[in-house]
PDB file of N, CA and C in Angstrom:
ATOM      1  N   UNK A   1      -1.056  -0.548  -7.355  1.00  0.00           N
ATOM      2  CA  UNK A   1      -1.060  -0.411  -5.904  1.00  0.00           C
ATOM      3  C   UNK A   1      -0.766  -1.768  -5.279  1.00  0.00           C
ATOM      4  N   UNK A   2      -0.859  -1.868  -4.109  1.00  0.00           N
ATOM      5  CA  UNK A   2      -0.229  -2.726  -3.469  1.00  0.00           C
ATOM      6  C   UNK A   2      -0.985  -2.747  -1.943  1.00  0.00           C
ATOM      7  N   UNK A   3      -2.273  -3.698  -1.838  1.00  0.00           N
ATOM      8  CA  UNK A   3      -2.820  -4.283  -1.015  1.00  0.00           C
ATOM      9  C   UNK A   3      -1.418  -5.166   0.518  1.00  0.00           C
ATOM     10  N   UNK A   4      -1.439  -4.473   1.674  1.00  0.00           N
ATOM     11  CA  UNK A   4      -0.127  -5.021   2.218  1.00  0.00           C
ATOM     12  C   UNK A   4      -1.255  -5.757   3.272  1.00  0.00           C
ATOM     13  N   UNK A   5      -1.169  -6.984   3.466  1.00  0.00           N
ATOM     14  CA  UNK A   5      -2.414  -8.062   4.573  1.00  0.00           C
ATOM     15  C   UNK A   5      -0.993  -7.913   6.077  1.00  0.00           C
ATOM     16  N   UNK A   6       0.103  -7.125   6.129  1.00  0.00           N
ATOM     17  CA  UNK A   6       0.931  -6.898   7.370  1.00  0.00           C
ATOM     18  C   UNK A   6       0.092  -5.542   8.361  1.00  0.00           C
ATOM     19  N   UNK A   7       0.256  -5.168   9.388  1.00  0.00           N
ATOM     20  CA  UNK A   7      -0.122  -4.617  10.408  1.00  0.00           C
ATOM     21  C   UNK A   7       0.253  -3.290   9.830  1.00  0.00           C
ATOM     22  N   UNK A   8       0.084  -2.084  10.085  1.00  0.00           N
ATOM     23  CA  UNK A   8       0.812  -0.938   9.000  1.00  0.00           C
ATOM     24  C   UNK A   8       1.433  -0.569   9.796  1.00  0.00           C
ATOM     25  N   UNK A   9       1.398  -0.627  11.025  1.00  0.00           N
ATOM     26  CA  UNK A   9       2.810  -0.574  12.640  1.00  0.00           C
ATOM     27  C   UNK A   9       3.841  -0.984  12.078  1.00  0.00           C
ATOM     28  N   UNK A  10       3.484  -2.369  11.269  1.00  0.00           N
ATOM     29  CA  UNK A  10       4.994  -3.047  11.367  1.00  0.00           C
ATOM     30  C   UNK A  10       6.085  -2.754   9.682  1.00  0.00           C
ATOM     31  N   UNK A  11       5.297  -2.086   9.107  1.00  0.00           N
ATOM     32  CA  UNK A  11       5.541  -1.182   7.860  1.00  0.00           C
ATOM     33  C   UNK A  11       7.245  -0.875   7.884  1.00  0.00           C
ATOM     34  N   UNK A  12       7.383  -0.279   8.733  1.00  0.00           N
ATOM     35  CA  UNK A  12       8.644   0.331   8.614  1.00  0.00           C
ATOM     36  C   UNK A  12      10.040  -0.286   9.472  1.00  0.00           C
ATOM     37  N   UNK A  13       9.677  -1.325   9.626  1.00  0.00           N
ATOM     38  CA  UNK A  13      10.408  -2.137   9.897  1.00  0.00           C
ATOM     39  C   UNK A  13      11.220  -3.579   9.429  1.00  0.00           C
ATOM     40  N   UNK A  14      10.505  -3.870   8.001  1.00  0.00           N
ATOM     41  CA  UNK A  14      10.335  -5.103   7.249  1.00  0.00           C
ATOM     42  C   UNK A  14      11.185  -4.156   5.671  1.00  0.00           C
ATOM     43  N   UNK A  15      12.196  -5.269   5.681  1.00  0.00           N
ATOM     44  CA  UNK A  15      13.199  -4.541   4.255  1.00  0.00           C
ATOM     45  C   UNK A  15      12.282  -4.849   3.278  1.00  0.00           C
ATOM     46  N   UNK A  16      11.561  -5.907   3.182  1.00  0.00           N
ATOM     47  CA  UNK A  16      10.819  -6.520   2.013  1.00  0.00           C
ATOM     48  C   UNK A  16       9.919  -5.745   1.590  1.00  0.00           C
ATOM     49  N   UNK A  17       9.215  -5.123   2.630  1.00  0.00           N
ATOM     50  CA  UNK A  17       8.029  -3.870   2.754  1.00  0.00           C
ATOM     51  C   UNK A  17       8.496  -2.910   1.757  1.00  0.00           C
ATOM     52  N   UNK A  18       9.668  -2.680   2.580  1.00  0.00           N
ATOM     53  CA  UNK A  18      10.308  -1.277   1.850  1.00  0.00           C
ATOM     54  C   UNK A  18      10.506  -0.976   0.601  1.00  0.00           C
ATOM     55  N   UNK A  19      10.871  -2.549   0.018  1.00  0.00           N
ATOM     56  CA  UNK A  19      11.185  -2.325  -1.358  1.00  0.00           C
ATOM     57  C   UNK A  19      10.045  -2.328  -2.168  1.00  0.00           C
ATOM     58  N   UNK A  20       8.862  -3.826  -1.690  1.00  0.00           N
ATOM     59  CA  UNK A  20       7.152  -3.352  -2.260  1.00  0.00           C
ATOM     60  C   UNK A  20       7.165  -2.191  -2.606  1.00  0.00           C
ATOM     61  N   UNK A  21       7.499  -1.345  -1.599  1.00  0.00           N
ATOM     62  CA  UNK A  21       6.890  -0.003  -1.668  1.00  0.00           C
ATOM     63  C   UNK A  21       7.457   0.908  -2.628  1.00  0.00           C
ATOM     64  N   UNK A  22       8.409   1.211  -2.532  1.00  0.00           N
ATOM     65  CA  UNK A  22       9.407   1.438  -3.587  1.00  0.00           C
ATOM     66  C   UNK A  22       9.169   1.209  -4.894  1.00  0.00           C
ATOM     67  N   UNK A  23       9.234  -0.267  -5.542  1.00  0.00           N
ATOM     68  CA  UNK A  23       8.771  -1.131  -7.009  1.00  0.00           C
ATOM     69  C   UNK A  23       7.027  -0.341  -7.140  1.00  0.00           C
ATOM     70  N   UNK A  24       5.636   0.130  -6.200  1.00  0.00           N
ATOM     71  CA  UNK A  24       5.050   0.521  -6.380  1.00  0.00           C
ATOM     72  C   UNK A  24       5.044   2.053  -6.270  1.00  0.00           C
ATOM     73  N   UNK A  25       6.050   2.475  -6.508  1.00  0.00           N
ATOM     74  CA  UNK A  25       5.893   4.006  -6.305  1.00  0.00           C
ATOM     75  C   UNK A  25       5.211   4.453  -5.222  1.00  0.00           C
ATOM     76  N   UNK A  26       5.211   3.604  -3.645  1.00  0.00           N
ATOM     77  CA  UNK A  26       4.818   4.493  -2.288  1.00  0.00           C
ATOM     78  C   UNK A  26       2.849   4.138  -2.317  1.00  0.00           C
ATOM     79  N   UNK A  27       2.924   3.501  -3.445  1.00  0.00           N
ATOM     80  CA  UNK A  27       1.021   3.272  -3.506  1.00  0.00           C
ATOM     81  C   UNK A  27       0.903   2.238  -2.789  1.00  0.00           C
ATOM     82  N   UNK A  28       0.675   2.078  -1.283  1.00  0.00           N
ATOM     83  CA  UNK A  28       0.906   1.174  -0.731  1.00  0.00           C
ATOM     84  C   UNK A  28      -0.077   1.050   0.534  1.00  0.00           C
ATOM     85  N   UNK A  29      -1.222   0.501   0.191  1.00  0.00           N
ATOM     86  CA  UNK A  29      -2.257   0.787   1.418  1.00  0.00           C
ATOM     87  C   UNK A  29      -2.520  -0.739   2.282  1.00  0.00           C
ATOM     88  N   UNK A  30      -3.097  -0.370   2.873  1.00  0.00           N
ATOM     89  CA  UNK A  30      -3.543  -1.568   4.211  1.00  0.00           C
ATOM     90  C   UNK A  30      -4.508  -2.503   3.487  1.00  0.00           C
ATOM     91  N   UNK A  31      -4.497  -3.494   4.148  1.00  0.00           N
ATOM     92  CA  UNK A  31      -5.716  -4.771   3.357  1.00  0.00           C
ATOM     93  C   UNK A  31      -6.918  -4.744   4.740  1.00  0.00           C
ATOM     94  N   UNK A  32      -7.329  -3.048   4.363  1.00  0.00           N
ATOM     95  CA  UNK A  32      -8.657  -2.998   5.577  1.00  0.00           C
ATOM     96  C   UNK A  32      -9.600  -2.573   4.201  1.00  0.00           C
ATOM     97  N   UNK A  33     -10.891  -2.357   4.576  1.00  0.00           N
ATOM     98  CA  UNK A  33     -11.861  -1.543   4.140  1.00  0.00           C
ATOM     99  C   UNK A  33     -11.618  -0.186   3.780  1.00  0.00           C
ATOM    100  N   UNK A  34     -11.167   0.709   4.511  1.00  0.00           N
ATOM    101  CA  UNK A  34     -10.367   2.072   4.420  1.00  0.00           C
ATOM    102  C   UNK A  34      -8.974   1.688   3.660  1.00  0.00           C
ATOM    103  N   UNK A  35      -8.484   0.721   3.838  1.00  0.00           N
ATOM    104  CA  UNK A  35      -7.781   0.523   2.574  1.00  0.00           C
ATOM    105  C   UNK A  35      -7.838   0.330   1.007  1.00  0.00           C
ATOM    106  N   UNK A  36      -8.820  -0.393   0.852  1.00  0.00           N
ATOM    107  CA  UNK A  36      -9.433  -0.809  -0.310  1.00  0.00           C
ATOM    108  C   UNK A  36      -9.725   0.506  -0.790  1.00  0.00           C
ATOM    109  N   UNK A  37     -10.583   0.989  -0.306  1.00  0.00           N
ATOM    110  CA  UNK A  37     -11.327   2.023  -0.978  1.00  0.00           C
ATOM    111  C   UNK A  37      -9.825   3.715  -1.178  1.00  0.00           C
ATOM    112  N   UNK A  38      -9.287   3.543  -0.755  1.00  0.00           N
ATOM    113  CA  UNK A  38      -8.341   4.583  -0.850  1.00  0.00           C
ATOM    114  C   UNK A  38      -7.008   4.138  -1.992  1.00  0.00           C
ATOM    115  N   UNK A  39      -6.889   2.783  -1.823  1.00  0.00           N
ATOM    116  CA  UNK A  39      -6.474   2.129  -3.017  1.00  0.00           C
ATOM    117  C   UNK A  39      -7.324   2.310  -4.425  1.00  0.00           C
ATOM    118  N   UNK A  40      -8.416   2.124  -4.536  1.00  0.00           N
ATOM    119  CA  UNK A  40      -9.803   2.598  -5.632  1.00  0.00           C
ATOM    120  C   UNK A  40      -9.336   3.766  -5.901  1.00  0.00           C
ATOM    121  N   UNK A  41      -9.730   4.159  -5.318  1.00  0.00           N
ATOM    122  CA  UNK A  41      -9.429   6.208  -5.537  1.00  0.00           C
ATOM    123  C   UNK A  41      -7.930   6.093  -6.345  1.00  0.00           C
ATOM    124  N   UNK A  42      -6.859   5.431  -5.898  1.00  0.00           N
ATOM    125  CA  UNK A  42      -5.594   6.162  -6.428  1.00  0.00           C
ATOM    126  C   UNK A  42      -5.647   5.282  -7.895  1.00  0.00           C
ATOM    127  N   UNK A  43      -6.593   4.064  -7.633  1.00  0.00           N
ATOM    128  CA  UNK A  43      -6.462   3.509  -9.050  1.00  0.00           C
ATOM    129  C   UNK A  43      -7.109   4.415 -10.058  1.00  0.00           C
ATOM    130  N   UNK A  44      -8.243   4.917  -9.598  1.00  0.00           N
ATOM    131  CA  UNK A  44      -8.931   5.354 -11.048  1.00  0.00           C
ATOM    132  C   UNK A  44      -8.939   7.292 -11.350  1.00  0.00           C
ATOM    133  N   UNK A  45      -7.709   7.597 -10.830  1.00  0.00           N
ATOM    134  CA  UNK A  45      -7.166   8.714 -10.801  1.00  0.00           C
ATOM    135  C   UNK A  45      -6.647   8.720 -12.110  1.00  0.00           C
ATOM    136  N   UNK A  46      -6.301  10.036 -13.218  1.00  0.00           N
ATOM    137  CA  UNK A  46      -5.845   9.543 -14.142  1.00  0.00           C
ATOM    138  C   UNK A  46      -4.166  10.306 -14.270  1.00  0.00           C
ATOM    139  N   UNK A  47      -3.563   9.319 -14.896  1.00  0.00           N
ATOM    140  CA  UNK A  47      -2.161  10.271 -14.494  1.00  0.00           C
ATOM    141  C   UNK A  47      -1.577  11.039 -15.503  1.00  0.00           C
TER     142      UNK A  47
END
């Protein structure tokens, strides 16, 4: 996953973002509290 410390407004506007996101397969959460923990969850999911 992929902790992003950018605004999540400004997400879809940044090429660099895009590709993060992309190289992580879309696992791509906010660097809040509700982020963290929803990041947790997708980590210890099993695939």
């Amino acid at each position: 996953v992929w902790l992003n410390p950018e605004s999540e407004k400004h997400w879809g506007f940044t090429h660099s973002i895009a590709m993060i996101r992309d190289i992580f397969g879309g696992r791509m959460f906010p660097l809040t509290l509700a982020g963290l923990e929803a990041a947790t969850k997708q980590l210890s999911r099993k695939h």
